[in-house]
Protein backbone atom coordinates (compact mmCIF):
# COMPACT_ATOMS: atom_id res chain seq x y z
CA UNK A 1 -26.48 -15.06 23.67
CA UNK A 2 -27.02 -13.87 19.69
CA UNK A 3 -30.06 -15.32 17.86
CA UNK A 4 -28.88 -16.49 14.98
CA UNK A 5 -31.87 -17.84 13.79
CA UNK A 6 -32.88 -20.74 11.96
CA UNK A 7 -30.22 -21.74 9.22
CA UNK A 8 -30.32 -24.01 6.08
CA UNK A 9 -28.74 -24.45 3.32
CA UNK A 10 -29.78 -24.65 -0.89
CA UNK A 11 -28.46 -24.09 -3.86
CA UNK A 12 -29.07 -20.89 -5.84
CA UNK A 13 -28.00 -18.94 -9.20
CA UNK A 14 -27.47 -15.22 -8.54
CA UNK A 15 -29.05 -12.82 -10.69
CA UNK A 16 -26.99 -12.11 -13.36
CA UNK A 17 -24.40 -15.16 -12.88
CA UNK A 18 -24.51 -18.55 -14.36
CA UNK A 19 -22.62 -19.66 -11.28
CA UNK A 20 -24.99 -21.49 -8.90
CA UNK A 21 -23.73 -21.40 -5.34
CA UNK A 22 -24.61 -23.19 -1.80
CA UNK A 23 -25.65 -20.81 0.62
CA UNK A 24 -26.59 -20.35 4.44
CA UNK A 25 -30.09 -18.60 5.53
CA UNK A 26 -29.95 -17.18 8.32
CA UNK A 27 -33.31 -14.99 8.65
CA UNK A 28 -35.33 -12.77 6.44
CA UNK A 29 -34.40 -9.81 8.53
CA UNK A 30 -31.13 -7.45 9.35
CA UNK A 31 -31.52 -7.61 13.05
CA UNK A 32 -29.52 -10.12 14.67
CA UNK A 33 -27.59 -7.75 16.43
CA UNK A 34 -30.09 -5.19 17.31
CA UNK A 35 -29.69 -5.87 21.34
CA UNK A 36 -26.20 -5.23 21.20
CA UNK A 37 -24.17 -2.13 20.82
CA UNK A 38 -22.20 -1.14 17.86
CA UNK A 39 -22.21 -3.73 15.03
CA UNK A 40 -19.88 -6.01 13.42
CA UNK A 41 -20.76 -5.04 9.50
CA UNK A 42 -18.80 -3.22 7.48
CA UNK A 43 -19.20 -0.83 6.37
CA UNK A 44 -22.32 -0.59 7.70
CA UNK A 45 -25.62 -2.46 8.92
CA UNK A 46 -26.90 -1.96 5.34
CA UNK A 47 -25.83 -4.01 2.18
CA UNK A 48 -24.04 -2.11 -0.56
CA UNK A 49 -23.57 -2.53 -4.47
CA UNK A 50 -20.79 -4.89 -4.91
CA UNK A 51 -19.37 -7.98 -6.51
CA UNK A 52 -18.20 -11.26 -5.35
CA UNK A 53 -15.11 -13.43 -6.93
CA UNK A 54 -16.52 -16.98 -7.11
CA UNK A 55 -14.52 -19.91 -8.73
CA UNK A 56 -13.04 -17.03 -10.89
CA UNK A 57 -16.28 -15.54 -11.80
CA UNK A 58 -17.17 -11.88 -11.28
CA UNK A 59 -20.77 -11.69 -8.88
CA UNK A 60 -22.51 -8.71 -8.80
CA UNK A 61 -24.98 -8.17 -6.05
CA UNK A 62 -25.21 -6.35 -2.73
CA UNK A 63 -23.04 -7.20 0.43
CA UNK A 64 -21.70 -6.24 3.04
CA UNK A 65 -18.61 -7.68 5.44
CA UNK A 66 -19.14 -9.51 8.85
CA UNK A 67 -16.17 -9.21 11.05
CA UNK A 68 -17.28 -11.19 13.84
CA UNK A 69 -17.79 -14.51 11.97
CA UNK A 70 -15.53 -13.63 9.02
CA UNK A 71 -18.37 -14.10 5.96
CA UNK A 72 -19.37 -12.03 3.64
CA UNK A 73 -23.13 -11.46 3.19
CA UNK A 74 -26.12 -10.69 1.11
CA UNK A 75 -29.51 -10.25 0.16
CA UNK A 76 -31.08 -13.17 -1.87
CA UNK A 77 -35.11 -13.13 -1.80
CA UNK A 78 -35.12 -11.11 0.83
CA UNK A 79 -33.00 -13.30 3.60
CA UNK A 80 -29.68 -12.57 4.40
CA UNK A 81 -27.39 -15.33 3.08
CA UNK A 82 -23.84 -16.41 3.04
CA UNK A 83 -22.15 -18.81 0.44
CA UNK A 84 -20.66 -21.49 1.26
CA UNK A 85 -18.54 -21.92 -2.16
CA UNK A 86 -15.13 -20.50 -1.68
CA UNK A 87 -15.21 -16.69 -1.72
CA UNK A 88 -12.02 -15.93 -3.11
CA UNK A 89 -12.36 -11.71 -2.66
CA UNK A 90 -15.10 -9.59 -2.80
CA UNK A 91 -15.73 -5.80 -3.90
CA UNK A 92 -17.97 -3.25 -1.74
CA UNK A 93 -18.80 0.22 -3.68
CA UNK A 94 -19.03 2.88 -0.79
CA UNK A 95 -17.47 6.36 -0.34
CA UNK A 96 -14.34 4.22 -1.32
CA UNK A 97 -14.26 0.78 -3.08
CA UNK A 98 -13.54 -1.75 0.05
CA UNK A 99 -11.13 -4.74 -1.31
CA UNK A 100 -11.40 -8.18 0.72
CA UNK A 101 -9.05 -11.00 -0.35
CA UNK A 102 -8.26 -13.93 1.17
CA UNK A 103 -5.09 -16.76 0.57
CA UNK A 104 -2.32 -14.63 2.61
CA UNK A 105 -0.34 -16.82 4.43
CA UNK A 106 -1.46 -17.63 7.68
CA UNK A 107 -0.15 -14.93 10.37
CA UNK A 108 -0.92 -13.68 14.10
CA UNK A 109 -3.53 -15.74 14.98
CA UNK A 110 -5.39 -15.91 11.45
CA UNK A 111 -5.13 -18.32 8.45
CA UNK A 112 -4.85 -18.57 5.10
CA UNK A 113 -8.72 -18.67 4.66
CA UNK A 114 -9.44 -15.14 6.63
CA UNK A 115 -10.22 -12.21 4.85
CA UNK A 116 -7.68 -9.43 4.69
CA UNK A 117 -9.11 -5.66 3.64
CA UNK A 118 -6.02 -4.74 0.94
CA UNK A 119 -5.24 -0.93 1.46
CA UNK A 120 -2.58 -1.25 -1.24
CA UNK A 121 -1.99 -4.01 -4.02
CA UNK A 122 1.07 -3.97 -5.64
CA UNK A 123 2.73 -6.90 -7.35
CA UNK A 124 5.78 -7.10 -4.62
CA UNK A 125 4.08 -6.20 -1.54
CA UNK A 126 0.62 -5.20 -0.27
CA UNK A 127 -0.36 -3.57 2.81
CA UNK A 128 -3.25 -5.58 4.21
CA UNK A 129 -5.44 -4.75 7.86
CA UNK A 130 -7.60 -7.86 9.45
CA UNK A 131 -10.82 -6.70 11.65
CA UNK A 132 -12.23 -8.77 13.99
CA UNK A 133 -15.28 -8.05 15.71
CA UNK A 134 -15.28 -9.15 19.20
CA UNK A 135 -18.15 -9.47 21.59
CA UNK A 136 -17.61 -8.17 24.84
CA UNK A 137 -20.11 -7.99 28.23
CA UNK A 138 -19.93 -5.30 30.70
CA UNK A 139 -19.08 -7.41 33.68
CA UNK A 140 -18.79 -3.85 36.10
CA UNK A 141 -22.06 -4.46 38.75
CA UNK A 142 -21.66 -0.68 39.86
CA UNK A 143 -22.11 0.52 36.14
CA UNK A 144 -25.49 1.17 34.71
CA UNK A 145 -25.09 -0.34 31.54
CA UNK A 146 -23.82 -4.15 33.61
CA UNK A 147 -24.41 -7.02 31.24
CA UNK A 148 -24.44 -4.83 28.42
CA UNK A 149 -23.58 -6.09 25.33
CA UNK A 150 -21.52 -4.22 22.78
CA UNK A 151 -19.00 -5.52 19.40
CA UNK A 152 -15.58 -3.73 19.67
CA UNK A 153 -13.52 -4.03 16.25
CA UNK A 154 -9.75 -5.10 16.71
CA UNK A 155 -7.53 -4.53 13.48
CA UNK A 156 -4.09 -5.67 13.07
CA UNK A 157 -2.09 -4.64 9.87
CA UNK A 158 0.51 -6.71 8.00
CA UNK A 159 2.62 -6.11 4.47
CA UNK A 160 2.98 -9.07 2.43
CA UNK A 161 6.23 -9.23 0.70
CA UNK A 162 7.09 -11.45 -2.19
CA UNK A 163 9.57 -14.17 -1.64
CA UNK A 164 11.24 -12.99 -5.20
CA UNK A 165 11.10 -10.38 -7.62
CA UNK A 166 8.42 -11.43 -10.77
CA UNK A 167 10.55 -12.28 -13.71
CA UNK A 168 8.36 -10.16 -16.42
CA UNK A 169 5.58 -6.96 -16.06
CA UNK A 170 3.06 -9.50 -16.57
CA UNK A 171 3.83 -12.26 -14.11
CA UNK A 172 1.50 -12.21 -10.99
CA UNK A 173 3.13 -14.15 -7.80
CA UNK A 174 0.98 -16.34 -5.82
CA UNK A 175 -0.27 -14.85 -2.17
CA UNK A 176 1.54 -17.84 -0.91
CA UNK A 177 4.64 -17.05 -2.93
CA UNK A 178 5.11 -14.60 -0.03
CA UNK A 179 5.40 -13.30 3.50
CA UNK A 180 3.01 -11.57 6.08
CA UNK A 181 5.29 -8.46 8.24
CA UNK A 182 3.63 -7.10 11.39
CA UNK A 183 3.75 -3.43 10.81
CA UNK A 184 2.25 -0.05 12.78
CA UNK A 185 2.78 3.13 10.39
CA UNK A 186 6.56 4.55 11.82
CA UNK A 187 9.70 4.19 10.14
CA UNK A 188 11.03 1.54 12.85
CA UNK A 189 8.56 -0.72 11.56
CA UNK A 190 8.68 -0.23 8.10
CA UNK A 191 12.31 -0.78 8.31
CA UNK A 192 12.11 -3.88 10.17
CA UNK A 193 9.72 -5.45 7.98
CA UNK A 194 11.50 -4.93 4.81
CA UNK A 195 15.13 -4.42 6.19
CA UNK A 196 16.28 -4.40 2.60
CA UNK A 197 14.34 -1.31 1.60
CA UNK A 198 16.32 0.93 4.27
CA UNK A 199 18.15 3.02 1.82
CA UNK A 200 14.66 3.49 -0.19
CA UNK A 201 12.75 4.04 2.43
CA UNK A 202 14.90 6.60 3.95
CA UNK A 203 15.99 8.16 0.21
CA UNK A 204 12.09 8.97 0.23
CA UNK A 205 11.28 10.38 3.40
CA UNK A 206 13.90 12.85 3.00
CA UNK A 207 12.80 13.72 -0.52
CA UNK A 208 9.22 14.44 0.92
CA UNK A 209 10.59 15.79 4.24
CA UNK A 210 8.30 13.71 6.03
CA UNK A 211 8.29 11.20 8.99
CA UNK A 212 6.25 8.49 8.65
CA UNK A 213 2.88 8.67 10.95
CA UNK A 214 0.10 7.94 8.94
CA UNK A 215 -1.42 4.61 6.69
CA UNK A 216 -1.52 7.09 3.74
CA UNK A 217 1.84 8.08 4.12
CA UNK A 218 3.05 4.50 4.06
CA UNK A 219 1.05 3.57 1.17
CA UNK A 220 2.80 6.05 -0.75
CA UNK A 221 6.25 4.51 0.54
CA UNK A 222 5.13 1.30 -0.70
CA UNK A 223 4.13 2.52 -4.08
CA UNK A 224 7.60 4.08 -4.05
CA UNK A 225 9.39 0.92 -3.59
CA UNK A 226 7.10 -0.63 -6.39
CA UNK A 227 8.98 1.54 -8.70
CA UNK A 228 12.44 1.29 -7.60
């Protein structure tokens, strides 16, 4: 069993913002986990500088992403707290800026309101990874560590591809104006979530003499196909 803690709910106005926001307490401290191996926070235990997108508005404060129950959280007075306005994406400023979003259509087993990390945002397609933190229990009575506790992180990745082409530079489409691809980072896949990118695709990994193997490498495919 996790200790959550005892939870209620006010109304606040974040430092800085003129946008007050419902929230959830959960407990003045950063331990609920601390029985369990491994955590579910990322990208760490700790809360990082950062900014929420609330109702439009720009949040700055310091978060941090849990992928077991899907919220994002923060420190307000000391308590760790969750709002319960509609997040729409949120910002965390580590080694490398961490981009949460949510509104993709629904896909696997997730929904339109889970958040998606974006790995790359372009205006046609985005690659886009879900974690999920799962809580698992040694069940093994010959093993030391039986009834152990311990969070194992599951990611699946998907590219969302536009429905249609945007009719000028400036014209964003809609998340939902779109499609969600299964994809693992190989050619095969690539190719059979955008079938109509073939000759691209395979036009660019012959100009780089490369096969496709790594995230990185199919980011840069992607921004590629942005451009042609």
């Amino acid at each position: 069993m996790i200790a959550f803690g005892a939870q209620a709910q006010t109304t606040i106005t974040t430092s800085g913002s003129n946008t007050a926001q419902a929230i959830r307490i959960y407990d003045p401290f950063l331990t609920r986990y601390s029985n369990i191996e491994g955590s579910p926070y990322i990208p760490s235990d700790s809360v990082q500088n950062g900014w929420l997108v609330i109702n439009n508005k720009r949040v700055i404060t310091k978060l941090r992403y849990n992928s077991q129950t899907g919220e994002v959280e923060y420190i307000q007075q000391d308590k760790v707290v969750t709002p319960v306005n509609p997040v729409t994406e949120f910002f965390i400023a580590s080694a490398d800026t961490l981009h949460f979003r949510k509104g993709f259509p629904a896909a696997s087993t997730w929904s339109a309101n889970d958040f998606y990390q974006v790995l790359f945002d372009g205006r046609t397609q985005k690659l886009v990874k879900h974690i999920k933190a799962e809580l698992k229990t040694n069940t093994d009575v010959m093993q030391n560590d039986f009834g152990k506790e311990r969070f194992q992180k599951r990611e699946e990745y998907f590219i969302w591809v536009a429905n249609e082409q945007p009719p000028t530079e400036n014209y964003f489409l809609k998340l939902a104006e779109g499609q969600m691809k299964s994809v693992v980072a190989s050619r095969k896949s690539l190719v059979a979530a955008m079938p109509e990118k073939t000759t691209n695709i395979d036009r660019y990994l012959a100009e780089q003499k490369m096969k496709l193997k790594s995230w990185s490498e199919l980011i840069g495919i992607l921004n590629y196909l942005e451009a042609h």
